[in-house]
Protein backbone atom coordinates (compact mmCIF):
# COMPACT_ATOMS: atom_id res chain seq x y z
CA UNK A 1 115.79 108.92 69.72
CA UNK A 2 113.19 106.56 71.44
CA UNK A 3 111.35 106.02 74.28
CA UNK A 4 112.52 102.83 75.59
CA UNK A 5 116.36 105.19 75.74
CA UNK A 6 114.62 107.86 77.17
CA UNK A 7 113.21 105.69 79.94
CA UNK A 8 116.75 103.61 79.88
CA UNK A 9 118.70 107.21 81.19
CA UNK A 10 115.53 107.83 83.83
CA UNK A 11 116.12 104.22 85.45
CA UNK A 12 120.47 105.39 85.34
CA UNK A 13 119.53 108.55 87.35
CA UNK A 14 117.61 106.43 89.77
CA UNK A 15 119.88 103.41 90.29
CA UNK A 16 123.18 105.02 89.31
CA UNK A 17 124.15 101.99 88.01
CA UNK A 18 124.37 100.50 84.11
CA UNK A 19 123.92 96.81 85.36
CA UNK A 20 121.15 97.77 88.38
CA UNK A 21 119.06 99.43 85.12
CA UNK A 22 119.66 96.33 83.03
CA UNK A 23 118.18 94.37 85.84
CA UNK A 24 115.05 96.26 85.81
CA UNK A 25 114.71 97.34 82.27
CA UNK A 26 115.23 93.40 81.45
CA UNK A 27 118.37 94.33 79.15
CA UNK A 28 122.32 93.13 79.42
CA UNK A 29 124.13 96.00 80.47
CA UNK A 30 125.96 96.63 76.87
CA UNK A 31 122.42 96.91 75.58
CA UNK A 32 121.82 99.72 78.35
CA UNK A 33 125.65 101.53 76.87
CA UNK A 34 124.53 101.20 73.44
CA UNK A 35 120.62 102.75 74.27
CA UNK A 36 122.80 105.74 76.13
CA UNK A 37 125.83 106.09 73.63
CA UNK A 38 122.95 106.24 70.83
CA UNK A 39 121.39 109.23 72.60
CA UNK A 40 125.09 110.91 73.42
CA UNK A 41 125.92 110.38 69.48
CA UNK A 42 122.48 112.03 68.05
CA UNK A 43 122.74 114.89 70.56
CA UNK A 44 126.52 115.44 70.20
CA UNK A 45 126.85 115.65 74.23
CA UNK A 46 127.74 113.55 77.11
CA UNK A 47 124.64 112.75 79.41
CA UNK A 48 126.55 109.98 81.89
CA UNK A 49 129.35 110.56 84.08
CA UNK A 50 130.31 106.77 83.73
CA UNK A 51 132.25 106.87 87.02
CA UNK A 52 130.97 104.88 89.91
CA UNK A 53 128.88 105.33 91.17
CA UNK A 54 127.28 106.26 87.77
CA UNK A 55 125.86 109.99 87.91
CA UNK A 56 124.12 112.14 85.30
CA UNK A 57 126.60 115.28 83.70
CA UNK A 58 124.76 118.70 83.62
CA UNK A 59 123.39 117.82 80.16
CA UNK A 60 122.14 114.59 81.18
CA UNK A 61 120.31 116.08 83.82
CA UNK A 62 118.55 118.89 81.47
CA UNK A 63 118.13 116.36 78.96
CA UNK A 64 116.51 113.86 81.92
CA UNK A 65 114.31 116.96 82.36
CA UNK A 66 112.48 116.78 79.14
CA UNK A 67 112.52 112.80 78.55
CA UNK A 68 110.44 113.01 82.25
CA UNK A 69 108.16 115.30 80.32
CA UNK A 70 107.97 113.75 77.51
CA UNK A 71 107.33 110.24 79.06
CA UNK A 72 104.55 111.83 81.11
CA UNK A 73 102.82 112.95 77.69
CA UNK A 74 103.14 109.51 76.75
CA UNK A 75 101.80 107.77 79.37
CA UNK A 76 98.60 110.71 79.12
CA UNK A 77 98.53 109.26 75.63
CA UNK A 78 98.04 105.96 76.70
CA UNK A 79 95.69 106.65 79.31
CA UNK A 80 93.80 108.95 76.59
CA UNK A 81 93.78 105.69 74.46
CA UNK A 82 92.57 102.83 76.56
CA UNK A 83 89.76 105.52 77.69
CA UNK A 84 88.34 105.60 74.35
CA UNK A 85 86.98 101.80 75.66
CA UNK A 86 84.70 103.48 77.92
CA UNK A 87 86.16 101.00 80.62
CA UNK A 88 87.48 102.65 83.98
CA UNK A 89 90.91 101.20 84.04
CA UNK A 90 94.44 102.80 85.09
CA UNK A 91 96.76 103.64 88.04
CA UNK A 92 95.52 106.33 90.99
CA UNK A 93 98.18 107.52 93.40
CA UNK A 94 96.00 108.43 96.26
CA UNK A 95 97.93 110.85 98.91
CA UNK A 96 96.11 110.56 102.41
CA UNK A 97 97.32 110.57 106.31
CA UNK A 98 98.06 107.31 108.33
CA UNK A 99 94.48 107.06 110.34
CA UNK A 100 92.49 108.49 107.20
CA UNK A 101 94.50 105.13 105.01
CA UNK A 102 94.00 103.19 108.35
CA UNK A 103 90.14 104.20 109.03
CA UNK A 104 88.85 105.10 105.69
CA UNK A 105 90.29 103.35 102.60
CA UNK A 106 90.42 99.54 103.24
CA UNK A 107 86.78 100.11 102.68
CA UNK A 108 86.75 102.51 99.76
CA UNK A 109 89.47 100.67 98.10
CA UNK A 110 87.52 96.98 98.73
CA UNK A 111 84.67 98.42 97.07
CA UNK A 112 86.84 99.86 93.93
CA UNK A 113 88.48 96.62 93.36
CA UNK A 114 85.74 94.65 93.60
CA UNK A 115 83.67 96.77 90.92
CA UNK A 116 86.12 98.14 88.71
CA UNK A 117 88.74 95.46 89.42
CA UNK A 118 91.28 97.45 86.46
CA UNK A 119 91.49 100.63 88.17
CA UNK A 120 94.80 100.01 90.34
CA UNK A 121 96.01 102.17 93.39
CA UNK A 122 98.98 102.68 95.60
CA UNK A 123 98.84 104.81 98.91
CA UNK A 124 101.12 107.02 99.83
CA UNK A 125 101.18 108.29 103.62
CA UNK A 126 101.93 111.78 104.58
CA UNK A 127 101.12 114.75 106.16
CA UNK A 128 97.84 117.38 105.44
CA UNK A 129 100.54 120.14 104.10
CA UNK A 130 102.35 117.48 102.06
CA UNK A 131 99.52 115.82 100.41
CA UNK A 132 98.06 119.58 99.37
CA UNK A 133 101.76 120.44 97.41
CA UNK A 134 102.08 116.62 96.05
CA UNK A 135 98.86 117.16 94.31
CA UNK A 136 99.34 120.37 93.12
CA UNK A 137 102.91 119.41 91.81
CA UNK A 138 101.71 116.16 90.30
CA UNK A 139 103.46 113.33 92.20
CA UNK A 140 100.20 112.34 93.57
CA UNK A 141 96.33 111.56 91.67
CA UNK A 142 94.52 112.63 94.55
CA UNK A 143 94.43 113.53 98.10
CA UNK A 144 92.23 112.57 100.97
CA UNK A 145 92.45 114.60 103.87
CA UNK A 146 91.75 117.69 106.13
CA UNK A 147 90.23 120.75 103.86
CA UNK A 148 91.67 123.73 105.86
CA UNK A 149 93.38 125.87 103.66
CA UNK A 150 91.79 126.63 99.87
CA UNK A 151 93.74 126.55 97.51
CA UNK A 152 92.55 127.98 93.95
CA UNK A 153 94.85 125.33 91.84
CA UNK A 154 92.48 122.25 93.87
CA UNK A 155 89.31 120.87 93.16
CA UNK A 156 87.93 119.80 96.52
CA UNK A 157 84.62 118.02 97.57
CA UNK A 158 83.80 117.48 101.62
CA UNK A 159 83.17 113.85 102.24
CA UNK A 160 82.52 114.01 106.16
CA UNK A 161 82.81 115.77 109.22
CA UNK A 162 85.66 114.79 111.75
CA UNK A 163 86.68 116.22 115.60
CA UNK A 164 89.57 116.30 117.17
CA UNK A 165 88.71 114.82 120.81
CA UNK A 166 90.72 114.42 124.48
CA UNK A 167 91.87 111.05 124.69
CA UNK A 168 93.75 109.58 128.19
CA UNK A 169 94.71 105.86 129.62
CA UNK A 170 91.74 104.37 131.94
CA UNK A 171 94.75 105.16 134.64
CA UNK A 172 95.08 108.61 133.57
CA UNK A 173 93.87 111.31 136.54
CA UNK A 174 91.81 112.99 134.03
CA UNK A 175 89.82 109.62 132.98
CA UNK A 176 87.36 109.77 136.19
CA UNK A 177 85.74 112.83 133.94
CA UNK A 178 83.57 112.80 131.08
CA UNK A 179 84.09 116.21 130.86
CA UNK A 180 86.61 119.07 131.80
CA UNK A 181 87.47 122.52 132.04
CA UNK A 182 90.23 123.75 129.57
CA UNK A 183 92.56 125.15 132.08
CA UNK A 184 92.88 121.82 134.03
CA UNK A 185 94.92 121.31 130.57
CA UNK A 186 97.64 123.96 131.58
CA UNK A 187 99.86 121.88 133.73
CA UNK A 188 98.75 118.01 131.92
CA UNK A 189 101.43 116.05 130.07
CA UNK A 190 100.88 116.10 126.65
CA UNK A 191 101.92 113.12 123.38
CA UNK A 192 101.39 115.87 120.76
CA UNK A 193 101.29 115.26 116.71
CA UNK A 194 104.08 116.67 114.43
CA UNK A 195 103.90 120.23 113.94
CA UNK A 196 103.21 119.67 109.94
CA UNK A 197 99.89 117.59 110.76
CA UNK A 198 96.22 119.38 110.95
CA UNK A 199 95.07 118.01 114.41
CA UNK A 200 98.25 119.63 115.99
CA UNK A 201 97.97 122.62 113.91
CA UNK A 202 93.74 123.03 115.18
CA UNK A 203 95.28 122.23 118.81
CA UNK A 204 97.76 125.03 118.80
CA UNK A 205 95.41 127.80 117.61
CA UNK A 206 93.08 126.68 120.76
CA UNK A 207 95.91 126.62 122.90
CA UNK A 208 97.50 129.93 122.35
CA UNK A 209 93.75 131.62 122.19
CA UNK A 210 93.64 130.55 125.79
CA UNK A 211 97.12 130.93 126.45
CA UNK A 212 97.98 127.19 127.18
CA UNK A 213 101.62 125.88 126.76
CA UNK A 214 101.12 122.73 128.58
CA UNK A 215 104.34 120.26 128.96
CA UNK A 216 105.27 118.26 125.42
CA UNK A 217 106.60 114.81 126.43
CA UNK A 218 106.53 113.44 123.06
CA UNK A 219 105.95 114.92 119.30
CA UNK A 220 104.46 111.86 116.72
CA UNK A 221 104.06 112.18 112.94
CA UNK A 222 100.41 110.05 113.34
CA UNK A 223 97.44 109.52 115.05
CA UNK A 224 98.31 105.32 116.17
CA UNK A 225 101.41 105.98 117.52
CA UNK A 226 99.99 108.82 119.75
CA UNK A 227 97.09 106.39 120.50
CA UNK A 228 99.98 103.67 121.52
CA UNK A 229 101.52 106.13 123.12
CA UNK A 230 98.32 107.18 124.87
CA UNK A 231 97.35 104.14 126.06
CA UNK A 232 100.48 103.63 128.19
CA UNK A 233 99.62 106.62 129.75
CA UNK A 234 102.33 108.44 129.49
CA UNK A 235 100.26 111.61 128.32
CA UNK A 236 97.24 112.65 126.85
CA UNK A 237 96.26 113.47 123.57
CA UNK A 238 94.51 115.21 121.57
CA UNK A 239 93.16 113.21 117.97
CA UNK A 240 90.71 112.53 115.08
CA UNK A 241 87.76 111.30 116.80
CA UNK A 242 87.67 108.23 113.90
CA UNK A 243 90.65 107.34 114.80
CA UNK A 244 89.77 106.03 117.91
CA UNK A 245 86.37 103.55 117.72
CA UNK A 246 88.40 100.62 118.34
CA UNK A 247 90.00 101.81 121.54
CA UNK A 248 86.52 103.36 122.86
CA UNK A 249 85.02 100.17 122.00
CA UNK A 250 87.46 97.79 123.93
CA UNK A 251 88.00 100.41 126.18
CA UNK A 252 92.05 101.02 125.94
CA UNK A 253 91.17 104.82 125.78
CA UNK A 254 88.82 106.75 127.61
CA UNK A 255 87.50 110.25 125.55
CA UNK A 256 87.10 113.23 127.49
CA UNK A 257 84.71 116.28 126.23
CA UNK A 258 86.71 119.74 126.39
CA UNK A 259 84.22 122.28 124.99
CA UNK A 260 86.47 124.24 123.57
CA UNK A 261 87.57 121.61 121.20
CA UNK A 262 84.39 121.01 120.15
CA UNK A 263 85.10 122.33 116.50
CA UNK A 264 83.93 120.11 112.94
CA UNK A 265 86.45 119.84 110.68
CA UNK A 266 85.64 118.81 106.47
CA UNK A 267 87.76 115.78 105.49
CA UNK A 268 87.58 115.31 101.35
CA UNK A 269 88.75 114.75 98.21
CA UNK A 270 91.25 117.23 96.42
CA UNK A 271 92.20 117.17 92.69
CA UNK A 272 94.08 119.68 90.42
CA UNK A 273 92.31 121.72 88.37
CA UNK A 274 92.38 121.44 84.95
CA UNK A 275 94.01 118.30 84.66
CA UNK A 276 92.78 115.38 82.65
CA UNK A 277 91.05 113.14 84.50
CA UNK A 278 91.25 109.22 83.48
CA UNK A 279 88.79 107.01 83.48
CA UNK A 280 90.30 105.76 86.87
CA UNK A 281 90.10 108.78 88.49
CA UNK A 282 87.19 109.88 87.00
CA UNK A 283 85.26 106.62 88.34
CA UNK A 284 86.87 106.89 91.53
CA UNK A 285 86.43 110.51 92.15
CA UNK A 286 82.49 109.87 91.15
CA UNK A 287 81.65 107.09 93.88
CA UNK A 288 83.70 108.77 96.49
CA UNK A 289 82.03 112.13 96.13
CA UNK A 290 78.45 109.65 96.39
CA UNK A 291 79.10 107.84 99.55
CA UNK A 292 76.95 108.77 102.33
CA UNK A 293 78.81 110.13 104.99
CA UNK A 294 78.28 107.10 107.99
CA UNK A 295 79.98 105.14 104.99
CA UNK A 296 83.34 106.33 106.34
CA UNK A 297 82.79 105.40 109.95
CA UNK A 298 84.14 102.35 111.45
CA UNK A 299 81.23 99.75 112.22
CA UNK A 300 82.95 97.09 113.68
């Protein structure tokens, strides 16, 4: 057994197909049958259900089980290696919600690339909840986003201080005041975020401590397309107050102060615990946690 058939059967499960893994593995297909017939002759089993499409038997699927572990210890073997250069180099999956990758890390990430131009990154969007259970199951590096909940598997560090803030249309009733009473909330139409997200989950909370069910027109997984949305006037909404500097500045939204909204919320960093840190992540981890905080807010 080697790696290059271990990582031949994880590219099968993927494309179910013997010629679609040639194509990426850069082999003919008979070389991909012999890598896989190799592996079914050493173990004395059958791993592929040759069919199409091309599916994995029960064997193949435990046995894809352990090659994904073992090619993980690999790769940490790798990484281990090229750290003993004492250059910060390697790949960071960063996990982080649409307006924090929108507002935040074109900056961070221009900064990282232009100092420490071999540490690589890819972003992956998603909610608060869903960024807290990639990191602690490993499909993400790192996580950028709201801190509510503490977890005791996660490392986190509080990079700045965010509010979630009243935004309407320049049309909008409400947008003659700079600042309301709650209740005149009761009856407004509202373009809400997803129930999975942190600013709606803050906004209900409020709401049902002063018993406000106010009419839902719309439910959106982000904080753009409820500013889109917004700006159409065809509700109000309620968002991350850096979400919105454009808007305020060219004045496509107008913010309106509701007291009882008027609540701080940490945004940082979150790690597991325990895990080895590469030089990558180690690097980036290290200048995030040193930016000042008005190094996160839009100044354009």
């Amino acid at each position: 057994m080697n790696i290059n058939q271990l990582e031949t059967l994880l590219t099968i499960s993927k494309t179910m197909s013997f010629r679609k893994a040639g194509e990426l593995l850069n082999l003919t297909q008979p070389a991909v049958s012999a890598q896989i017939k190799s592996l079914e002759d050493e173990f004395e089993t059958v791993l592929v259900d040759r069919n199409q499409p091309v599916t994995l038997t029960d064997a193949g699927r435990v046995f894809l089980e352990h090659a994904e572990r073992i090619l993980g210890i690999v790769e940490e073997l790798k990484q281990r290696l090229s750290d003993l250069h004492h250059t910060p180099q390697g790949h960071i999956r960063l996990g982080t919600t649409t307006s924090i990758a929108i507002q935040i890390l074109p900056r961070v990430l221009s900064y990282v690339k232009n100092q420490f131009p071999l540490i690589k990154t890819s972003i992956h969007s998603m909610p608060t909840s869903q960024i807290m259970t990639s990191v602690e199951n490993g499909s993400i590096d790192i996580g950028i986003t709201y801190l509510f909940d503490k977890v005791p598997s996660l490392e986190t560090s509080v990079l700045y201080y965010d509010t979630f803030e009243l935004v309407a249309s320049p049309e909008h009733p409400l947008a003659s005041s700079a600042h309301i009473a709650i209740d005149r909330l009761r009856d407004t139409p509202f373009i809400m975020l997803s129930p999975d997200t942190a600013g709606r989950r803050f906004v209900d909370q409020v709401f049902k401590k002063f018993n406000i069910s106010p009419p839902i027109v719309m439910e959106l997984s982000s904080s753009e397309e409820v500013k889109r949305m917004v700006e159409l006037n065809l509700g109000v909404g309620i968002i991350s107050k850096m979400s919105i500097y454009n808007e305020l500045k060219h004045g496509t939204l107008k913010m309106i102060k509701v007291d009882e909204l008027e609540s701080s919320h940490p945004v940082g960093v979150i790690y597991k615990s325990g895990r080895y840190l590469s030089s990558a992540m180690r690097q980036f981890l290290s200048d995030l946690k040193g930016m000042p905080e008005e190094q996160f807010f839009a100044t354009e």
